[in-house]
Protein backbone atom coordinates (compact mmCIF):
# COMPACT_ATOMS: atom_id res chain seq x y z
CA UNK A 1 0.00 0.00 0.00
CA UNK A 2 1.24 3.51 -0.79
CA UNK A 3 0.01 7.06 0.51
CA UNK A 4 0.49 10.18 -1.58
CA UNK A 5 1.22 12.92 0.26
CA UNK A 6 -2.86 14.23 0.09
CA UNK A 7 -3.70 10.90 1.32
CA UNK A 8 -1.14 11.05 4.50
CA UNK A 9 -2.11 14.32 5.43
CA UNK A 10 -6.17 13.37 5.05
CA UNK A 11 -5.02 10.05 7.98
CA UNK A 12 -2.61 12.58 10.61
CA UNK A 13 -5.95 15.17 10.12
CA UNK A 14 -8.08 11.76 10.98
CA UNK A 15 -5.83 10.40 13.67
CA UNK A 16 -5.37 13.86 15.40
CA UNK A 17 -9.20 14.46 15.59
CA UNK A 18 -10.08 10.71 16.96
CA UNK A 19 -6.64 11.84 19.76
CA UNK A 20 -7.65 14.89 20.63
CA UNK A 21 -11.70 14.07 21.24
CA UNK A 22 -11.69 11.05 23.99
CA UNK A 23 -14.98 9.85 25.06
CA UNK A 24 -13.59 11.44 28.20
CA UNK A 25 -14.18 14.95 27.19
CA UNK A 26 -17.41 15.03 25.88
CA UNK A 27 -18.87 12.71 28.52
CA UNK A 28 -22.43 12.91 29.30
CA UNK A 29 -23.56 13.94 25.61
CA UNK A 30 -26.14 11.78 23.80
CA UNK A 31 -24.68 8.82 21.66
CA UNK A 32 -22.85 9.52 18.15
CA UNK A 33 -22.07 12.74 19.70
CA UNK A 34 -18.23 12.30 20.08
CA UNK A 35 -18.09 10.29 16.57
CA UNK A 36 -20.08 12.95 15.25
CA UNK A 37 -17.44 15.74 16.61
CA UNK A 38 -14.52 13.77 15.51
CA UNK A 39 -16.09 12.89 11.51
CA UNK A 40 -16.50 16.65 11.12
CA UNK A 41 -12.87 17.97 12.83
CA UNK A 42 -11.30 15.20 10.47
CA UNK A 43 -13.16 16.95 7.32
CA UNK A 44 -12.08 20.85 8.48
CA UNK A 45 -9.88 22.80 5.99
CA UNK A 46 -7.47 23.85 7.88
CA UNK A 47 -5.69 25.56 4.92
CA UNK A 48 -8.85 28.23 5.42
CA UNK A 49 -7.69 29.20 8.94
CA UNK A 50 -4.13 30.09 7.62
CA UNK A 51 -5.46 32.18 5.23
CA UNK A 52 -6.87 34.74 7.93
CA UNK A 53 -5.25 37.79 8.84
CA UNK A 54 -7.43 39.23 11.74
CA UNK A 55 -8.34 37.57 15.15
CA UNK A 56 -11.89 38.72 14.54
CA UNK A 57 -11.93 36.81 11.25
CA UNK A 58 -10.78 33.88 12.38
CA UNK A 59 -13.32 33.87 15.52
CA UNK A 60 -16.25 34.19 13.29
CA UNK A 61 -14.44 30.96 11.53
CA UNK A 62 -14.64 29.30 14.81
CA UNK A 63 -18.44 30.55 14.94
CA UNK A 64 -19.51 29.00 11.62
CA UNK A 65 -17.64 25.82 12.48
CA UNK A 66 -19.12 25.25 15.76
CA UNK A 67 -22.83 26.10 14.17
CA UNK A 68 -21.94 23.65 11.73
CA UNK A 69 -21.03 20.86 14.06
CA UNK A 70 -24.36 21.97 16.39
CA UNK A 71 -26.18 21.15 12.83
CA UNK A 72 -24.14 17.91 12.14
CA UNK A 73 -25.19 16.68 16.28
CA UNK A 74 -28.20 17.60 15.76
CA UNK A 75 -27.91 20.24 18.97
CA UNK A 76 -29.17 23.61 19.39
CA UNK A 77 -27.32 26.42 20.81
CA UNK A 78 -27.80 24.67 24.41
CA UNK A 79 -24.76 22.49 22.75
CA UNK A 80 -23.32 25.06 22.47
CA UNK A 81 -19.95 24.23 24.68
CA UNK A 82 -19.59 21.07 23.76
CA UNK A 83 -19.09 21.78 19.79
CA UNK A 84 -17.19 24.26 20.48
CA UNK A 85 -14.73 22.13 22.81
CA UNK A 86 -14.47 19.61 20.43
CA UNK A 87 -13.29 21.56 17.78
CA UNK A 88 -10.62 23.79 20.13
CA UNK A 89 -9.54 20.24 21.32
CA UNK A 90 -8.92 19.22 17.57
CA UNK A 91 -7.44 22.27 16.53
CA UNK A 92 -5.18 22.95 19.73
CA UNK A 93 -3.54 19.07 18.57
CA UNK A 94 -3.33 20.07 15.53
CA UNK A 95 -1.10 22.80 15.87
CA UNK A 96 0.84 20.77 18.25
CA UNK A 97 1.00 17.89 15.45
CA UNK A 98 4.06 18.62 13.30
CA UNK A 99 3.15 17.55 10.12
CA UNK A 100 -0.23 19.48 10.25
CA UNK A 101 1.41 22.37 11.57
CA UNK A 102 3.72 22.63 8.88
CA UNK A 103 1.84 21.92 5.91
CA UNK A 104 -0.97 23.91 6.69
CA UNK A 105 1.16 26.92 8.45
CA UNK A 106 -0.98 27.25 11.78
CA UNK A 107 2.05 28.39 13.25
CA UNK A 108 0.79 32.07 11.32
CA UNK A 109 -2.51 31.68 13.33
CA UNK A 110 -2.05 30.22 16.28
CA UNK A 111 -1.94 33.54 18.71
CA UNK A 112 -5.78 33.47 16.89
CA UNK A 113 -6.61 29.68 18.81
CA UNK A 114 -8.59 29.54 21.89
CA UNK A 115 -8.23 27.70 24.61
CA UNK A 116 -10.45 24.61 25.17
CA UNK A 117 -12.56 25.02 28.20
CA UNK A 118 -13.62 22.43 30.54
CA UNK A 119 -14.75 22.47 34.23
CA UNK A 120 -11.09 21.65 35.57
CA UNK A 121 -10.13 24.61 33.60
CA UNK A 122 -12.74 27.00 34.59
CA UNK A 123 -12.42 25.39 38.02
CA UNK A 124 -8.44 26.74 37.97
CA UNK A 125 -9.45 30.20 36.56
CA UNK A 126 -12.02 31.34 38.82
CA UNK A 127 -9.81 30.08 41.88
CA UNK A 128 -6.76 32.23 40.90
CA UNK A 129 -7.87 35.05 38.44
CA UNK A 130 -10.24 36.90 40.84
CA UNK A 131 -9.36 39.84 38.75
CA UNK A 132 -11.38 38.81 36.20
CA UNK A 133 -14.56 38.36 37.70
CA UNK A 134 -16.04 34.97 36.11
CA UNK A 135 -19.27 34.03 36.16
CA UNK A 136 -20.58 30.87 37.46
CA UNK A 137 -19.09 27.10 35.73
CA UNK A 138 -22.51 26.10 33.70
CA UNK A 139 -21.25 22.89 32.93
CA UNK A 140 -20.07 22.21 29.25
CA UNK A 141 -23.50 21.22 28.01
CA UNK A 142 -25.27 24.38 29.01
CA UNK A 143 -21.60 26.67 27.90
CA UNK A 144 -23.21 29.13 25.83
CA UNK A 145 -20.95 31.48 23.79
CA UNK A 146 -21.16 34.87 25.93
CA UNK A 147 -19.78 32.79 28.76
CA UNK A 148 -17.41 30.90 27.30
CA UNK A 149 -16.28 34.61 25.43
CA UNK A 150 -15.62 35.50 29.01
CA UNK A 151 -13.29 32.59 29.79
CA UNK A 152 -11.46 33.07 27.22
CA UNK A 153 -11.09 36.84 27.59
CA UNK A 154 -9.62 35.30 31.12
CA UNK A 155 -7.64 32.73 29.01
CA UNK A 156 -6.00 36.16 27.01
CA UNK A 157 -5.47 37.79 30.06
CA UNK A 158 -3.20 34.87 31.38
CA UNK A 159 -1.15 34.76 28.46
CA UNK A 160 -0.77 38.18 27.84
CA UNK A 161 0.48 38.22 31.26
CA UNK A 162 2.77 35.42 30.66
CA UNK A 163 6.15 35.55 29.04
CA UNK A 164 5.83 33.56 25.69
CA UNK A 165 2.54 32.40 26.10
CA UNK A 166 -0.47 32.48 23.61
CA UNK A 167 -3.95 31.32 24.47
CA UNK A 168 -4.01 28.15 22.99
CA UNK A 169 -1.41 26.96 25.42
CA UNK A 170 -3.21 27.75 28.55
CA UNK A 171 -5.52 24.66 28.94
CA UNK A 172 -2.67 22.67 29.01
CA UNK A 173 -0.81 24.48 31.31
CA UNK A 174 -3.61 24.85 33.80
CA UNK A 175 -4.75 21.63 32.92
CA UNK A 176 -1.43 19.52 33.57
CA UNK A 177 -1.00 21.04 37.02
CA UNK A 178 -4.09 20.42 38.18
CA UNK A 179 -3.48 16.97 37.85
CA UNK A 180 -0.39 16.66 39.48
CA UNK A 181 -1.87 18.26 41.95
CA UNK A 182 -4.63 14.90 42.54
């Protein structure tokens, strides 16, 4: 068997999105769900998000593609969190996967990726960043996109106030020592 270079690039986009979507971080969603989530982050163009020059541009991407997967679920805007999770999951692994990285030149966008949010995350923000004055955790399935705006304005602050530090990067930090701490 032989893979052309399309073909290669089509199985690392598969592999990442099964990777970076366990059934561990959309847990509690109605069946298909995470199949569902994974099918459609396999299938993004992520040549499109390297084109775009602006933050805002590329956050009304992130808009259209988590209305689209909503659609594809079959979820209204309650699901709101969840889609958009999935896909900031995918495309955080992306970036971090070298082959997609470099073919597809996220590196030019990443200071544009969000953070994925989940209630260890939010957990870790509203403990330490009083400052910023978070609302209440709704749980992922009931995230709608003001609040989740808010974390990650939260999420900006953090790196901003971090040497060498962009957005994307601040799940996993927060993340990773929250579990050594358990």
């Amino acid at each position: 068997m032989r893979l052309n270079k399309d073909d290669f690039l089509k199985v690392v986009q598969e592999f990442v999105s099964v990777d970076s979507i366990p059934s561990s971080a959309l847990r509690g969603q109605k069946k298909g769900t995470i199949g569902e989530a994974r099918e459609f982050c396999a299938s993004i163009d992520l040549s499109e998000l390297s084109s775009l020059d602006e933050e805002e541009e590329f956050r009304a991407k992130l808009d259209e593609m988590t209305r689209a997967l909503l659609k594809k679920m079959g979820l209204t805007d309650k699901g709101w969190g969840v889609a958009r999770k999935g896909i900031n999951l995918f495309l955080r692994n992306a970036l971090y996967n070298h082959y997609l990285r470099e073919e597809y030149n996220l590196s030019r966008v990443e200071r544009c990726f969000e953070s994925p949010i989940d209630g260890v995350v939010a957990g870790v923000l509203r403990e330490k960043c009083e400052e910023c004055e978070l609302p209440r955790w709704p749980y992922l399935k009931n995230l709608s996109k003001e609040v989740h705006e808010e974390y990650q304005r939260c999420i900006r602050t953090i790196a901003k106030d971090s040497e060498d530090m962009l957005p994307v990067h601040v799940d996993a930090y927060l993340w990773t020592r929250m579990r050594k701490k358990s």
